[in-house]
N, C-alpha and C. Protein backbone atom coordinates (compact mmCIF):
# COMPACT_ATOMS: atom_id res chain seq x y z
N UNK A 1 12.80 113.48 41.59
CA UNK A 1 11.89 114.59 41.76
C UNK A 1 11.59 115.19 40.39
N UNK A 2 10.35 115.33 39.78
CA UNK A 2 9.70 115.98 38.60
C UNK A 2 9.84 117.16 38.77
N UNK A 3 10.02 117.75 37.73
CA UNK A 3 10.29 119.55 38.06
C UNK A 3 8.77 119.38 36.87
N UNK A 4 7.99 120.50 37.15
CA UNK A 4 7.01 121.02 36.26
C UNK A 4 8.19 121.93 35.19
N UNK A 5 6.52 121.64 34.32
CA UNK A 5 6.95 123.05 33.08
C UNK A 5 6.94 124.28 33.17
N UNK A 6 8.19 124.97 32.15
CA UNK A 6 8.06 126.41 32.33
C UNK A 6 6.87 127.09 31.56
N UNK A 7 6.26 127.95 31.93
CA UNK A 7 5.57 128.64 31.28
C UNK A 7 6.05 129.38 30.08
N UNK A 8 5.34 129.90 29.44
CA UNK A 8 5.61 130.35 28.13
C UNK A 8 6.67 131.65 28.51
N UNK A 9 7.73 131.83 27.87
CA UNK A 9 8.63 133.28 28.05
C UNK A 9 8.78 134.61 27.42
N UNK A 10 8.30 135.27 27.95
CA UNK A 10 8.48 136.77 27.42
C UNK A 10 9.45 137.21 27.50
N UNK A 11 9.20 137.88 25.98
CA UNK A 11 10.69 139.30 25.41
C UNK A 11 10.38 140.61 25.23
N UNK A 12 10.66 141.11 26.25
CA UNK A 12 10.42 142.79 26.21
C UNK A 12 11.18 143.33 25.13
N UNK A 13 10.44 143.78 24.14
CA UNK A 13 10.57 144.60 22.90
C UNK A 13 10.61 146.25 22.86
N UNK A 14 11.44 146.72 22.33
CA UNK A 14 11.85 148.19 22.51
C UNK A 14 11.55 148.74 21.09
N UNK A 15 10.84 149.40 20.41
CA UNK A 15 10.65 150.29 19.02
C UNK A 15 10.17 151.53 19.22
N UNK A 16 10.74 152.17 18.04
CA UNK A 16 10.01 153.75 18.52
C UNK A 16 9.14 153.40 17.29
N UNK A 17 7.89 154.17 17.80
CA UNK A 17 6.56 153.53 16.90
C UNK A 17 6.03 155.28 16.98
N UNK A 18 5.66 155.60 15.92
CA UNK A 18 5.14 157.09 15.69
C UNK A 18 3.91 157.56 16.95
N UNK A 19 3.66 158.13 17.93
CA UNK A 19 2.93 158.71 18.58
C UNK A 19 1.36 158.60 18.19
N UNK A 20 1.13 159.12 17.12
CA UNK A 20 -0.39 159.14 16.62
C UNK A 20 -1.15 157.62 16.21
N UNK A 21 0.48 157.03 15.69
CA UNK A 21 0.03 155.47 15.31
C UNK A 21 -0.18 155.10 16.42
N UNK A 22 0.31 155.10 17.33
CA UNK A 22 0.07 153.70 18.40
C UNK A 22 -0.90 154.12 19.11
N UNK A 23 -1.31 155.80 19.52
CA UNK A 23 -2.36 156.29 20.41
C UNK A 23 -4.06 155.44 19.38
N UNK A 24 -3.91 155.08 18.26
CA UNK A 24 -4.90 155.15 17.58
C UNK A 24 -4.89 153.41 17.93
N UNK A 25 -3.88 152.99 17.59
CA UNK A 25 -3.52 151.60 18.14
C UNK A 25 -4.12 151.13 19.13
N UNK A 26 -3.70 151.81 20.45
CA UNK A 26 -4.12 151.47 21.23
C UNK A 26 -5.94 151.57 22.15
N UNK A 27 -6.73 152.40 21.00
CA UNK A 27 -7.89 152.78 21.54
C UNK A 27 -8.45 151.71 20.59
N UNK A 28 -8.10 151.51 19.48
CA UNK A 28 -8.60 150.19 19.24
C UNK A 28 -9.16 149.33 19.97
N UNK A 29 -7.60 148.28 20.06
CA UNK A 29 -7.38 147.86 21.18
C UNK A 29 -8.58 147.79 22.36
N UNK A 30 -8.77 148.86 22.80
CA UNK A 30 -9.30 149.22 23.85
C UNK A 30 -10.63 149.08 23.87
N UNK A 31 -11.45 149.66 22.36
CA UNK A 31 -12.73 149.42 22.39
C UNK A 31 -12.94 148.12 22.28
N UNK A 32 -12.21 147.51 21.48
CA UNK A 32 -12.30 145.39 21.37
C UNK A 32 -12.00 144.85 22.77
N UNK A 33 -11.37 145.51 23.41
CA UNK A 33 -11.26 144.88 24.94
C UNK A 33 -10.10 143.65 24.56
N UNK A 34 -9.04 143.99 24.11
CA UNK A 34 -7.64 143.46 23.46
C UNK A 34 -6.61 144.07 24.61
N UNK A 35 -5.63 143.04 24.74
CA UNK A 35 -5.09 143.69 24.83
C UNK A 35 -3.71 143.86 23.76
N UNK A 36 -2.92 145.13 24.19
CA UNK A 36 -1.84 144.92 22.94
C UNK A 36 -1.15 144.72 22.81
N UNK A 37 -0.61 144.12 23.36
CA UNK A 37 0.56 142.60 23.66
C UNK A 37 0.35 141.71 22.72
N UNK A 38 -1.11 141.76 23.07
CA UNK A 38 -1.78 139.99 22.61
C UNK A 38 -2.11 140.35 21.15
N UNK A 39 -2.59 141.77 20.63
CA UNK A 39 -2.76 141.99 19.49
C UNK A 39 -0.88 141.43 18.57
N UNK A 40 -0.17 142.42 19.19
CA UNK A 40 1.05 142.35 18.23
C UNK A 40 1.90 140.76 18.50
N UNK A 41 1.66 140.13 19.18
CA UNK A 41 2.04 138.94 19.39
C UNK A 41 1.47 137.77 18.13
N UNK A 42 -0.05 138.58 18.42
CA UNK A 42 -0.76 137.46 17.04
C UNK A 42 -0.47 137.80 15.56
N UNK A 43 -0.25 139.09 15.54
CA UNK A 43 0.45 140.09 14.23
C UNK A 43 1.73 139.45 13.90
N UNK A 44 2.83 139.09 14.76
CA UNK A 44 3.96 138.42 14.57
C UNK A 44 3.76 137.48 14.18
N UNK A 45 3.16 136.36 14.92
CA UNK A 45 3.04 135.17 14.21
C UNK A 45 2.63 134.85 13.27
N UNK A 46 1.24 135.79 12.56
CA UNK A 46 0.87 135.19 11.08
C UNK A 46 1.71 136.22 10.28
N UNK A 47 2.69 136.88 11.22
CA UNK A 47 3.70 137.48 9.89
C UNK A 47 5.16 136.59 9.89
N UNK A 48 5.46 135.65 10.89
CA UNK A 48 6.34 134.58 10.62
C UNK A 48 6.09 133.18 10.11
N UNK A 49 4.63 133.44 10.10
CA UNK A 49 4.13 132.12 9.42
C UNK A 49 3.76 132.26 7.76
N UNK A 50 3.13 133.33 7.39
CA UNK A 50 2.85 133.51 6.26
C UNK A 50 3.58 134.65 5.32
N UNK A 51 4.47 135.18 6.10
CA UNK A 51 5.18 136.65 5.87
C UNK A 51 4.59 137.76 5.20
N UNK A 52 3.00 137.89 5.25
CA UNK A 52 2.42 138.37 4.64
C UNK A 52 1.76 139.13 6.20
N UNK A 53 1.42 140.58 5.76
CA UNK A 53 1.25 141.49 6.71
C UNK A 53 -0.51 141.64 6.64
């Protein structure tokens, strides 16, 4: 019996992130029609790929 693949796995991340930053963050976000998961997810990766911010 074939078992299928797992889907990709999420890690719920905990930071205290300054109030004004992330409210501003997130309307971003919002006007691009992003969401911000997907923003800081892609932020991670070209900051583990290139370590450059």
């Amino acid at each position: 019996m074939a078992s299928t693949p797992k889907g990709p796995q999420k890690q719920k991340i905990d930071y205290n992130i300054d109030r004004q930053t992330y409210d501003e963050f997130a309307r971003a976000c919002s006007r691009k029609g992003l969401a911000p998961q997907i923003v800081v997810e892609k932020m991670m990766k070209k900051f583990a790929e290139t370590g450059m911010m």
